[in-house]
PDB file of N, CA and C in Angstrom:
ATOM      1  N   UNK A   1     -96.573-132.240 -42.468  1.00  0.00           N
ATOM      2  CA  UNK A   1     -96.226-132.947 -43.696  1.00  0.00           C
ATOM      3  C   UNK A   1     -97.435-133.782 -44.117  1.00  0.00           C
ATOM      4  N   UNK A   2     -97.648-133.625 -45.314  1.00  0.00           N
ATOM      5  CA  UNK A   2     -98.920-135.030 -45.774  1.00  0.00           C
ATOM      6  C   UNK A   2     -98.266-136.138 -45.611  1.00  0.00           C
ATOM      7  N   UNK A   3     -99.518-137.032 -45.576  1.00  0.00           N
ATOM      8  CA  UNK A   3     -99.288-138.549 -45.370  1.00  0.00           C
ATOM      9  C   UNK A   3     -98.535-138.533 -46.147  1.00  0.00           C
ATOM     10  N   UNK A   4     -99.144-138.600 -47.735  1.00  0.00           N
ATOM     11  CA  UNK A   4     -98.383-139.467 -49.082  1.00  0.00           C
ATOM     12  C   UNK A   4     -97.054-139.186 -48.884  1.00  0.00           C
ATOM     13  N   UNK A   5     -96.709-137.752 -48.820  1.00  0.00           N
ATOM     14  CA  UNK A   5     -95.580-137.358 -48.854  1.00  0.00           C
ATOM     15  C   UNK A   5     -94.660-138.196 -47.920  1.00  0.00           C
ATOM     16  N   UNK A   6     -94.751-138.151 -46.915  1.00  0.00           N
ATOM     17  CA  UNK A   6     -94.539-138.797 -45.722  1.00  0.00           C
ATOM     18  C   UNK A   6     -94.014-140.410 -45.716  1.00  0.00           C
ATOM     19  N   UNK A   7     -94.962-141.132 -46.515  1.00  0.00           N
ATOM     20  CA  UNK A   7     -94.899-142.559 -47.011  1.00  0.00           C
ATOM     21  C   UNK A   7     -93.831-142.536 -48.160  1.00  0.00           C
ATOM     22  N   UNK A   8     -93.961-141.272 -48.887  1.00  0.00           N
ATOM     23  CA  UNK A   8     -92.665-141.673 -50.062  1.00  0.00           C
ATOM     24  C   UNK A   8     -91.105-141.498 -49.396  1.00  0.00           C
ATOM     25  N   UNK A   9     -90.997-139.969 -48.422  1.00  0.00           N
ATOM     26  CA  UNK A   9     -90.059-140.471 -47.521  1.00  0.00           C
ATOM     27  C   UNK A   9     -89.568-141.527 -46.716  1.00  0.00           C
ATOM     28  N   UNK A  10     -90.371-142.269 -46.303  1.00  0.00           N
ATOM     29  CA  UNK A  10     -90.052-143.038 -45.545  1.00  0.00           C
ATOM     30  C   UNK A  10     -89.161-144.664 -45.657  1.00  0.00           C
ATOM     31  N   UNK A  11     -88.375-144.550 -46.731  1.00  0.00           N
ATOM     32  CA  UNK A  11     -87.538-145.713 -47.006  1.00  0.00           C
ATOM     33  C   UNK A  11     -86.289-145.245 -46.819  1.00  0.00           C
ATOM     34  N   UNK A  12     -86.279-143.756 -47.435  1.00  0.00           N
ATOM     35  CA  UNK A  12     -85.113-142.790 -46.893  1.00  0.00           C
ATOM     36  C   UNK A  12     -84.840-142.476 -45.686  1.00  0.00           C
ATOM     37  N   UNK A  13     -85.847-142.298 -44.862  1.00  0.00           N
ATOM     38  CA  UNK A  13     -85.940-142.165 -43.617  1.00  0.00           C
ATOM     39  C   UNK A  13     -85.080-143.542 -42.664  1.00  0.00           C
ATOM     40  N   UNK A  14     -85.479-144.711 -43.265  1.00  0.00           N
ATOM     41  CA  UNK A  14     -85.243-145.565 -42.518  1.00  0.00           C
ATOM     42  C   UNK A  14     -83.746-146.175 -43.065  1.00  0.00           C
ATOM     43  N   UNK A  15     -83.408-145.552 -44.402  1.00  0.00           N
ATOM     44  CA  UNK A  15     -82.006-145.639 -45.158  1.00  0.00           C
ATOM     45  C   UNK A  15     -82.128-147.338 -45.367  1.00  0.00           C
ATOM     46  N   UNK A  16     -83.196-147.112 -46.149  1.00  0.00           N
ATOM     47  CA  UNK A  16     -83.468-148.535 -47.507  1.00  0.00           C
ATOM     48  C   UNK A  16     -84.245-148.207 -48.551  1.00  0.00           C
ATOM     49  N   UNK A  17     -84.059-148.561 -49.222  1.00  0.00           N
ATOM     50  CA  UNK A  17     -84.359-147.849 -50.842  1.00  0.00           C
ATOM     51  C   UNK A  17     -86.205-148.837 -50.953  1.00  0.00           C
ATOM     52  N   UNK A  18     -87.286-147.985 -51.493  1.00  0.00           N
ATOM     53  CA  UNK A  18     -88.048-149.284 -51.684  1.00  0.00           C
ATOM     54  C   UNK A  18     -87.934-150.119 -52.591  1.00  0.00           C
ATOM     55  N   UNK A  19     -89.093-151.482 -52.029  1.00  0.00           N
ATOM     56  CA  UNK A  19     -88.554-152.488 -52.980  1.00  0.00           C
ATOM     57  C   UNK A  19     -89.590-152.670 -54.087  1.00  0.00           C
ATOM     58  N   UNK A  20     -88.920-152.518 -55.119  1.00  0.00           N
ATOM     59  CA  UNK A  20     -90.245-152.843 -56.694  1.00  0.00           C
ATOM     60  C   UNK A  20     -90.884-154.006 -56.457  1.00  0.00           C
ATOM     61  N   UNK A  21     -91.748-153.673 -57.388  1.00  0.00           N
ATOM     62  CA  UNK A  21     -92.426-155.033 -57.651  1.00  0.00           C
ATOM     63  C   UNK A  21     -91.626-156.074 -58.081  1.00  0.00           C
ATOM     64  N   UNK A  22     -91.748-157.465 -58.563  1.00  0.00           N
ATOM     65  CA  UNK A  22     -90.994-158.389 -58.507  1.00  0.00           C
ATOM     66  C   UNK A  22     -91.074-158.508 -60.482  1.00  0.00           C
ATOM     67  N   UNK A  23     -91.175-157.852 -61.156  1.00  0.00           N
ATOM     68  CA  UNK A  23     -90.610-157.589 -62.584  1.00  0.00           C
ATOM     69  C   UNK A  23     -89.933-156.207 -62.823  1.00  0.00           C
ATOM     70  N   UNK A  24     -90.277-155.535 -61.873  1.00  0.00           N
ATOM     71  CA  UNK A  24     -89.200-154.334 -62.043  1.00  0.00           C
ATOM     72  C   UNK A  24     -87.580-154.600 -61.559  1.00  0.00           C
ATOM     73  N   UNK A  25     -87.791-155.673 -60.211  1.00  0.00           N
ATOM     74  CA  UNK A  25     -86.503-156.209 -59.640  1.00  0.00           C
ATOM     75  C   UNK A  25     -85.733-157.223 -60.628  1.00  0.00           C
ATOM     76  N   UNK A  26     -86.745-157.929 -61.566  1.00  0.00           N
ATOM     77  CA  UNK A  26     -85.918-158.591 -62.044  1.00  0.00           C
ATOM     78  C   UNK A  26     -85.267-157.897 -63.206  1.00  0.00           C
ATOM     79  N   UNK A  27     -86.258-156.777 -63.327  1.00  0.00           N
ATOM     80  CA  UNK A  27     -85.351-156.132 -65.063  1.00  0.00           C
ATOM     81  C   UNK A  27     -84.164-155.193 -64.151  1.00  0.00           C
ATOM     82  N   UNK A  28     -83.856-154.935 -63.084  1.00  0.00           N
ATOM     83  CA  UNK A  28     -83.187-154.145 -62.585  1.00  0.00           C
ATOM     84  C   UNK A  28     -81.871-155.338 -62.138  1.00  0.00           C
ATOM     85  N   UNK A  29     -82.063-156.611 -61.893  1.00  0.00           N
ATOM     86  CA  UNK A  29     -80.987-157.061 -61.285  1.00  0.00           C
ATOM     87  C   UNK A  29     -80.559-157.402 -63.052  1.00  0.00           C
ATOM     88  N   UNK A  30     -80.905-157.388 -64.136  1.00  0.00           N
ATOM     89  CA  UNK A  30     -80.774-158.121 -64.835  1.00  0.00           C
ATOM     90  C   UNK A  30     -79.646-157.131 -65.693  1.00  0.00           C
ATOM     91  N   UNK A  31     -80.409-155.983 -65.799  1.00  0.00           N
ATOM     92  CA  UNK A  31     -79.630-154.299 -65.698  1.00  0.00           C
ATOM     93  C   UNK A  31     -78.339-154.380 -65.272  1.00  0.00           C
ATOM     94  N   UNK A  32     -77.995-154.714 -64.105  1.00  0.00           N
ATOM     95  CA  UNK A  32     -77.049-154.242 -63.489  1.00  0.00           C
ATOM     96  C   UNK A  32     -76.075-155.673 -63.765  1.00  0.00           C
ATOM     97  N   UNK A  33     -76.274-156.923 -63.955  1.00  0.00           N
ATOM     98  CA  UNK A  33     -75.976-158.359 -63.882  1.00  0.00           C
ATOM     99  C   UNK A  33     -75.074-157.974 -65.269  1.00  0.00           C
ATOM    100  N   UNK A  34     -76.022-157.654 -66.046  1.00  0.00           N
ATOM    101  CA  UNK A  34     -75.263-157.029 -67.669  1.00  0.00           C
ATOM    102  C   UNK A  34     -74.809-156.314 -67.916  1.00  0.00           C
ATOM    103  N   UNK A  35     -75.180-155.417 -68.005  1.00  0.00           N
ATOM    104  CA  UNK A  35     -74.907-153.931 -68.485  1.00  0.00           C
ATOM    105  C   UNK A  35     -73.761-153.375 -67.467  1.00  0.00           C
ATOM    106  N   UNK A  36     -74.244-153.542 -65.851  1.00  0.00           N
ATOM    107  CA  UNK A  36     -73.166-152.407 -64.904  1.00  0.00           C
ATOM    108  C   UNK A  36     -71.848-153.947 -65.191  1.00  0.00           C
ATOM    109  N   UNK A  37     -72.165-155.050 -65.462  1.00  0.00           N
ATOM    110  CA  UNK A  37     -71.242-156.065 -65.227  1.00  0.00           C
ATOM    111  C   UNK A  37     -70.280-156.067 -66.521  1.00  0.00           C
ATOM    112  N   UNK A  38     -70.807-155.921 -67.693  1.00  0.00           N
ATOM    113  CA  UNK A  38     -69.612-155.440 -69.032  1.00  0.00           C
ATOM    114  C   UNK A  38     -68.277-154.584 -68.737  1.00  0.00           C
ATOM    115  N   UNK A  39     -68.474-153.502 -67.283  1.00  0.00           N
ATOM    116  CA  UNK A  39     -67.160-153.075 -66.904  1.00  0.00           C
ATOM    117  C   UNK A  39     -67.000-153.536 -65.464  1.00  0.00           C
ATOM    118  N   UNK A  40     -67.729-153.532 -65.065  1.00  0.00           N
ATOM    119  CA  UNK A  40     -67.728-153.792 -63.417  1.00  0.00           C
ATOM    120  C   UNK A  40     -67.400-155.047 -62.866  1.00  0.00           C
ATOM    121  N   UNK A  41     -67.788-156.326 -64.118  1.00  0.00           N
ATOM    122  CA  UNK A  41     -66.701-157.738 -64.083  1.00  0.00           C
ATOM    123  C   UNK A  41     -68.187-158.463 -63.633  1.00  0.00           C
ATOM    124  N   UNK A  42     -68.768-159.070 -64.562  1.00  0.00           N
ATOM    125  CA  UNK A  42     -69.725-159.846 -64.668  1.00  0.00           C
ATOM    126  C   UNK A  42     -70.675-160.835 -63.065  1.00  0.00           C
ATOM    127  N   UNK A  43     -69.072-160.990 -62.215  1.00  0.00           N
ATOM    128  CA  UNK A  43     -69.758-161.127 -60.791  1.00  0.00           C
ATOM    129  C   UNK A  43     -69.431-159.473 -59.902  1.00  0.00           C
ATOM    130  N   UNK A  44     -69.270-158.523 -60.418  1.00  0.00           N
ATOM    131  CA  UNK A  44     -69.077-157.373 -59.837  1.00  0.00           C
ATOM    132  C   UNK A  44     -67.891-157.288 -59.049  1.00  0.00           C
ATOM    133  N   UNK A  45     -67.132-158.214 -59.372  1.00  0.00           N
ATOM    134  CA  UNK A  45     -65.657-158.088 -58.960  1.00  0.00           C
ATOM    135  C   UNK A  45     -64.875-157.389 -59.166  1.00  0.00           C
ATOM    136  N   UNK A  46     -65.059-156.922 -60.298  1.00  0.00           N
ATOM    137  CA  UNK A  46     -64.355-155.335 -60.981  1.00  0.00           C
ATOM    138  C   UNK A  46     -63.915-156.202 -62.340  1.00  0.00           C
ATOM    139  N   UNK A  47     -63.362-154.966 -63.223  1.00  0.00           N
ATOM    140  CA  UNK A  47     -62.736-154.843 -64.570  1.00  0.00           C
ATOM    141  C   UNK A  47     -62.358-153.598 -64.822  1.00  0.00           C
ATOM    142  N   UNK A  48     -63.066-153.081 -65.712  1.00  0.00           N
ATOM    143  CA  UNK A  48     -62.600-152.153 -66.103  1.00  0.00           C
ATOM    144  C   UNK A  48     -63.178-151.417 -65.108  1.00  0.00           C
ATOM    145  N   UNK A  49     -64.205-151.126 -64.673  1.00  0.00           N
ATOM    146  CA  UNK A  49     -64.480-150.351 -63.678  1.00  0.00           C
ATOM    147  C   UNK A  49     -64.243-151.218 -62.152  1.00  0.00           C
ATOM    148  N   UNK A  50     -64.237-150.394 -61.432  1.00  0.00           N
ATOM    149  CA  UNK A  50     -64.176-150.743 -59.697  1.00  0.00           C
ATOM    150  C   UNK A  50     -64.861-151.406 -59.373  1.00  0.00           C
ATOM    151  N   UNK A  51     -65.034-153.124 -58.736  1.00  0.00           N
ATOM    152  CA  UNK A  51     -65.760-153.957 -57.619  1.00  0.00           C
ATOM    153  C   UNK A  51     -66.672-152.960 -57.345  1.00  0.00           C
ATOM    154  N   UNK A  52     -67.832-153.654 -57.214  1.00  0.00           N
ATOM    155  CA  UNK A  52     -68.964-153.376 -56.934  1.00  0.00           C
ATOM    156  C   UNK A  52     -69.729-154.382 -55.734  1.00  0.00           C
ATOM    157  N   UNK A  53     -68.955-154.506 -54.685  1.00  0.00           N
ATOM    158  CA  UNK A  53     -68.739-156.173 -53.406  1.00  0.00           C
ATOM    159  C   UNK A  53     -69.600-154.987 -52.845  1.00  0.00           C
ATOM    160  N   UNK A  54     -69.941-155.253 -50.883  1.00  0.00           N
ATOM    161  CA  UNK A  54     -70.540-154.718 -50.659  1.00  0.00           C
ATOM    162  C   UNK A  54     -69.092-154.309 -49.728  1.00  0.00           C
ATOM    163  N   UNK A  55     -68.242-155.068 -49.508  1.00  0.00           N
ATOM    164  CA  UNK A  55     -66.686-154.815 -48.706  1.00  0.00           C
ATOM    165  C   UNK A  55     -66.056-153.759 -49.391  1.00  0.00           C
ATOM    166  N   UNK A  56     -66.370-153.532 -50.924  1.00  0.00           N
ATOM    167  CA  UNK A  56     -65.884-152.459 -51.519  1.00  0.00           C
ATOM    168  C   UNK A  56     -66.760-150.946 -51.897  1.00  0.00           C
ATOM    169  N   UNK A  57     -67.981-151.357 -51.228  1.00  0.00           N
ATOM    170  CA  UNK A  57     -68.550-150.302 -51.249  1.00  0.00           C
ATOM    171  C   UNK A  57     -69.284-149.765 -49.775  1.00  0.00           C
ATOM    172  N   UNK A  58     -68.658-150.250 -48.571  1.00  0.00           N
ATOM    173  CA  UNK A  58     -68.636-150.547 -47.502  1.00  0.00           C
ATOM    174  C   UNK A  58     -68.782-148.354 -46.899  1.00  0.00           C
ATOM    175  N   UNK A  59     -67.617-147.682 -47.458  1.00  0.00           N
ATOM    176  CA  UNK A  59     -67.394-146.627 -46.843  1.00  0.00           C
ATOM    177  C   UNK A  59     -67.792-145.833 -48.115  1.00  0.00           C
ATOM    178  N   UNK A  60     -68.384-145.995 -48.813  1.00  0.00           N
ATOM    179  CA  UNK A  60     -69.262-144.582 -50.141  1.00  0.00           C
ATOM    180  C   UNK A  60     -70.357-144.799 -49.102  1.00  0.00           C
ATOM    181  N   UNK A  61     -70.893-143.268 -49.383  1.00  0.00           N
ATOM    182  CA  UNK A  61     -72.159-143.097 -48.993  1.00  0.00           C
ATOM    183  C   UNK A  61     -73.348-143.302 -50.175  1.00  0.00           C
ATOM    184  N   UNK A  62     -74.035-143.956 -50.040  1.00  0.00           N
ATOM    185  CA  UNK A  62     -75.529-144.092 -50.389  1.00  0.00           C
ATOM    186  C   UNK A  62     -75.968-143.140 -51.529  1.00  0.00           C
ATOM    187  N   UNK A  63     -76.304-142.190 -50.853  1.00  0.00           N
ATOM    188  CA  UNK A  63     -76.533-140.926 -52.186  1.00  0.00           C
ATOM    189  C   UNK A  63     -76.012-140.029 -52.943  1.00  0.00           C
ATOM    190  N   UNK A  64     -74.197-140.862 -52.705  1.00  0.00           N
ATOM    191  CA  UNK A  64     -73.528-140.564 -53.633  1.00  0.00           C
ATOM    192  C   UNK A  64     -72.966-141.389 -54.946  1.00  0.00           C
ATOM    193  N   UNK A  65     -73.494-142.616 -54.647  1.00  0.00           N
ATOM    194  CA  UNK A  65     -73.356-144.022 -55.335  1.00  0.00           C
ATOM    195  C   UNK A  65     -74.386-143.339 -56.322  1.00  0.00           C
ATOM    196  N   UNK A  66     -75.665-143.577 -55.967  1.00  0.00           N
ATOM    197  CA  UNK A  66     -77.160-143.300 -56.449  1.00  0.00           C
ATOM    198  C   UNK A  66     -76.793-142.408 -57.621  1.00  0.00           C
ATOM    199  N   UNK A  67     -76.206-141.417 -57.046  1.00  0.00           N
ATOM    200  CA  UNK A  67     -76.276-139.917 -57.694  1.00  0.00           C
ATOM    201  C   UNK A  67     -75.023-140.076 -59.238  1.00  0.00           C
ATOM    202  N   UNK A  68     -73.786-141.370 -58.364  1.00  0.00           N
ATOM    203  CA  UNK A  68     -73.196-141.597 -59.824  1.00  0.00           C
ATOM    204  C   UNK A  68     -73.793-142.315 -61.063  1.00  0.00           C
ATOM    205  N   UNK A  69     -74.806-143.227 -60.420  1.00  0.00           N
ATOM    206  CA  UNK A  69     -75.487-144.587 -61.208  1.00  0.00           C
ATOM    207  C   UNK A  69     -76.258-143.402 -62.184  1.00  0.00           C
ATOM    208  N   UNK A  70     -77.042-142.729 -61.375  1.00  0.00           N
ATOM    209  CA  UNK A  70     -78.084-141.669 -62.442  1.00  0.00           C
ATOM    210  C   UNK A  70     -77.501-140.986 -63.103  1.00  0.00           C
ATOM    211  N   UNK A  71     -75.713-140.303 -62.641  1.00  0.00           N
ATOM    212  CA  UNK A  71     -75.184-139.343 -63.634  1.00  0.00           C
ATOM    213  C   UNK A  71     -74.038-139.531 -64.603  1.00  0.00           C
ATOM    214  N   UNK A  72     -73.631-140.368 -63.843  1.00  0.00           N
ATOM    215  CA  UNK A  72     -71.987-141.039 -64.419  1.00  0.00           C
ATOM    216  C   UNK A  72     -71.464-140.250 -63.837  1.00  0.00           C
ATOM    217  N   UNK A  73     -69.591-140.593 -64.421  1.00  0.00           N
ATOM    218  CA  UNK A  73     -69.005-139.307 -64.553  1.00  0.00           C
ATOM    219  C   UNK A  73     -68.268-139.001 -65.494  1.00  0.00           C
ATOM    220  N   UNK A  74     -68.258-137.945 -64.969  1.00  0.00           N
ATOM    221  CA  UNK A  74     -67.213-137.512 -66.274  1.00  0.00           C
ATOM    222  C   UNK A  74     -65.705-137.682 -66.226  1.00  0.00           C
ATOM    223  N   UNK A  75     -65.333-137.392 -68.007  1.00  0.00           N
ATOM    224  CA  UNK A  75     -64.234-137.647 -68.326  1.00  0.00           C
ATOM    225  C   UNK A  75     -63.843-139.901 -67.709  1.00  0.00           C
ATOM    226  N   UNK A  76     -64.778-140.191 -67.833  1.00  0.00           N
ATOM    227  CA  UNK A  76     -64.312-141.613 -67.702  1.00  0.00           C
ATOM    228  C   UNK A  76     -65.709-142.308 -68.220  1.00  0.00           C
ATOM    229  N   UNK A  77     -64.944-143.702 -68.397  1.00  0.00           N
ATOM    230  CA  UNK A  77     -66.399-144.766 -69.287  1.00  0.00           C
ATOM    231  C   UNK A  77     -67.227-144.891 -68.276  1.00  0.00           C
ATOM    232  N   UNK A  78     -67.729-144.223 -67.032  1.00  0.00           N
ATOM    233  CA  UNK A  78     -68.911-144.505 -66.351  1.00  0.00           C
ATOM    234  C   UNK A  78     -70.193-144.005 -66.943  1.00  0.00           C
ATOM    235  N   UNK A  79     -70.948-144.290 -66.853  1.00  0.00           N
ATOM    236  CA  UNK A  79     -72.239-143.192 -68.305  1.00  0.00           C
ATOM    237  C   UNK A  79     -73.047-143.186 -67.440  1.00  0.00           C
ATOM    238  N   UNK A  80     -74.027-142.199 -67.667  1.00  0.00           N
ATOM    239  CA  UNK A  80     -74.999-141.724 -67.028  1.00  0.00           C
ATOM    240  C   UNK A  80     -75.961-143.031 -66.977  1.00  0.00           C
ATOM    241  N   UNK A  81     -77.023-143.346 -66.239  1.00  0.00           N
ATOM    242  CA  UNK A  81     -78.405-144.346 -66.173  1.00  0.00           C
ATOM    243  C   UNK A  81     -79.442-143.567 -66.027  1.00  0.00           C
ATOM    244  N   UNK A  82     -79.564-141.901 -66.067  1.00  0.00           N
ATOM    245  CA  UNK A  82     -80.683-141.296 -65.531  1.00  0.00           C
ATOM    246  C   UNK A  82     -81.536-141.640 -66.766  1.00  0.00           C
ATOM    247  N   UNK A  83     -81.815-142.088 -68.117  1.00  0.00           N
ATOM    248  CA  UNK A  83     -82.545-142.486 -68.980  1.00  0.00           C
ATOM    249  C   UNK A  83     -83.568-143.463 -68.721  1.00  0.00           C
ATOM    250  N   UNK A  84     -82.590-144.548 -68.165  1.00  0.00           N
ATOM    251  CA  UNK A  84     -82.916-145.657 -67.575  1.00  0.00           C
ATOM    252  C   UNK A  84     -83.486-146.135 -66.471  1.00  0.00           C
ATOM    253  N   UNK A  85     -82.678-145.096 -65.710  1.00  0.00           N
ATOM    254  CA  UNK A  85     -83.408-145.147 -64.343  1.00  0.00           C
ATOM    255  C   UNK A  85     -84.160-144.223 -63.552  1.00  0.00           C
ATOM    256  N   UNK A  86     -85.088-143.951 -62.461  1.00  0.00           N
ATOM    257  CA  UNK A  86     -85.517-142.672 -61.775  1.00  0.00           C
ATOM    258  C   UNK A  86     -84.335-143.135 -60.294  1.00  0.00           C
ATOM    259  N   UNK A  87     -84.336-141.962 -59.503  1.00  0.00           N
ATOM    260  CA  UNK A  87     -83.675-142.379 -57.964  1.00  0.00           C
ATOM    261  C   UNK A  87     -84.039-143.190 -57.356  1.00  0.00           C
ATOM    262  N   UNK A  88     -85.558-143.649 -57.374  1.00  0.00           N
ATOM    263  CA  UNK A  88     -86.217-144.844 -56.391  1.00  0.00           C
ATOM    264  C   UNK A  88     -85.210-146.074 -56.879  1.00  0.00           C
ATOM    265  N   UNK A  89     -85.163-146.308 -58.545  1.00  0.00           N
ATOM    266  CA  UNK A  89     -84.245-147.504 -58.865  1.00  0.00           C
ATOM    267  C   UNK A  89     -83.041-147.293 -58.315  1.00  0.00           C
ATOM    268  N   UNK A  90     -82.233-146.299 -58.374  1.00  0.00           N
ATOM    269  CA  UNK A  90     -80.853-145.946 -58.198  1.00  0.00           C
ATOM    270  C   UNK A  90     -80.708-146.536 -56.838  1.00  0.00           C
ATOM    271  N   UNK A  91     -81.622-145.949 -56.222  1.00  0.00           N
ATOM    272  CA  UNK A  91     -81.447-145.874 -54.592  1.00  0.00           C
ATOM    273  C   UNK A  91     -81.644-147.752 -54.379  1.00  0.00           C
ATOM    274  N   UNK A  92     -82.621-148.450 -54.825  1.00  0.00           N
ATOM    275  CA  UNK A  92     -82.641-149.548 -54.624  1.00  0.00           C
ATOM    276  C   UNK A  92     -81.464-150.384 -55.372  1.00  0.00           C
ATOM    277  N   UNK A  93     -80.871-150.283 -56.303  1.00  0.00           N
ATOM    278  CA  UNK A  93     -79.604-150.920 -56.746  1.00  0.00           C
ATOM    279  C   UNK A  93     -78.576-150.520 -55.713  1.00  0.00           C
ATOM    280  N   UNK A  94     -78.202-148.977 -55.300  1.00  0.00           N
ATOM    281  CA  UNK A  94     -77.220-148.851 -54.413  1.00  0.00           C
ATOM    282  C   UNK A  94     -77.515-149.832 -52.717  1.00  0.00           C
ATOM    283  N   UNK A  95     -78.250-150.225 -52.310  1.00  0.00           N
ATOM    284  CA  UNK A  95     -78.986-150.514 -51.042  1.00  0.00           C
ATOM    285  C   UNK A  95     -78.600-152.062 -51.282  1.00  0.00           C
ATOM    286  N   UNK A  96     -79.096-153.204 -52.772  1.00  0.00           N
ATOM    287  CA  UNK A  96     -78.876-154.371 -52.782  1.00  0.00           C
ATOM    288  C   UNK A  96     -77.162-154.065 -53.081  1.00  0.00           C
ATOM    289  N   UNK A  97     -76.465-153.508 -53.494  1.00  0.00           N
ATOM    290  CA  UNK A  97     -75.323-154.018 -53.749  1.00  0.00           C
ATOM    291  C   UNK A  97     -74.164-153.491 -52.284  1.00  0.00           C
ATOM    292  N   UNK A  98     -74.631-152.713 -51.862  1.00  0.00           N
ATOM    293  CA  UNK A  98     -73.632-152.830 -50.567  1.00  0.00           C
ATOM    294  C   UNK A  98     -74.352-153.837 -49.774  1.00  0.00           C
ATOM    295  N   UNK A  99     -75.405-154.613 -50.254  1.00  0.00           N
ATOM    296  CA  UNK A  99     -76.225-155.619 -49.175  1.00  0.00           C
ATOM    297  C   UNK A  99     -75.478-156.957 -49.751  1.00  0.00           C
ATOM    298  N   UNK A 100     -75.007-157.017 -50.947  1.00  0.00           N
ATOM    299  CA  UNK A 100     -74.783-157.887 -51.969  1.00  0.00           C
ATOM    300  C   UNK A 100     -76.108-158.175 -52.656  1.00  0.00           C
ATOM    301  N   UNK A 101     -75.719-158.009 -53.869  1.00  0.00           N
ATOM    302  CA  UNK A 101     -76.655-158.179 -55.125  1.00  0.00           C
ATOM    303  C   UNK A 101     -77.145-159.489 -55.041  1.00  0.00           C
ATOM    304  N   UNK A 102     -78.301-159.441 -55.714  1.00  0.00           N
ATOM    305  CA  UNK A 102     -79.205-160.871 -56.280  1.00  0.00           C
ATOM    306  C   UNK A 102     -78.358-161.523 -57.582  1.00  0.00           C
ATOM    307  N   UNK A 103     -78.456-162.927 -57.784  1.00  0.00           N
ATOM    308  CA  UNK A 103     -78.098-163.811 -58.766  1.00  0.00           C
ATOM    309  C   UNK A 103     -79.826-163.174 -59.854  1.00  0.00           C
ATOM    310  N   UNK A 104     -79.230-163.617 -61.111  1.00  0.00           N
ATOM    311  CA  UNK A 104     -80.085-163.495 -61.982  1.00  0.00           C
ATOM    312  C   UNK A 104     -81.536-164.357 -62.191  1.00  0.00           C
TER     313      UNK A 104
END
């Protein structure tokens, strides 16, 4: 395997998403604080959509969270983020919020 390659695996490897720089984290907690919080209940407690605690996201797996954040789903108000986001973000939003999310 090449290094690089090797180094980009390796957050997956160790099952932690990497961590952005510290203006990508903040437009990402700020993302999710708003936007995932308009259904998800502003402290991620739920609303219209499902708690987003880390007690409630305790038994989803990881890269299936990721894989909803980037795709939505269908037939319900979850919407896709793949516009918005690439997997490195996905993967790092899914990782802080079963860790519990950052304050704004």
């Amino acid at each position: 395997m090449r290094p690089r390659l090797a180094l980009l695996l390796l957050p997956a490897c160790l099952g932690a998403a990497a961590a952005p720089d510290a203006a990508a984290e903040r437009r990402l907690v700020h993302l999710v604080r708003q936007d995932c919080g308009s259904c998800h209940g502003l402290t991620l407690k739920g609303g219209l959509g499902p708690p987003l605690t880390p007690a409630a996201l305790a038994d989803k797996p990881a890269d299936g969270l990721a894989q909803t954040i980037l795709h939505g789903r269908p037939a319900t108000p979850m919407p896709p983020f793949r516009g918005l986001l690439d997997e490195t973000e996905a993967a790092w939003i899914v990782d802080r919020l079963q860790r519990g999310f950052p304050a704004e």
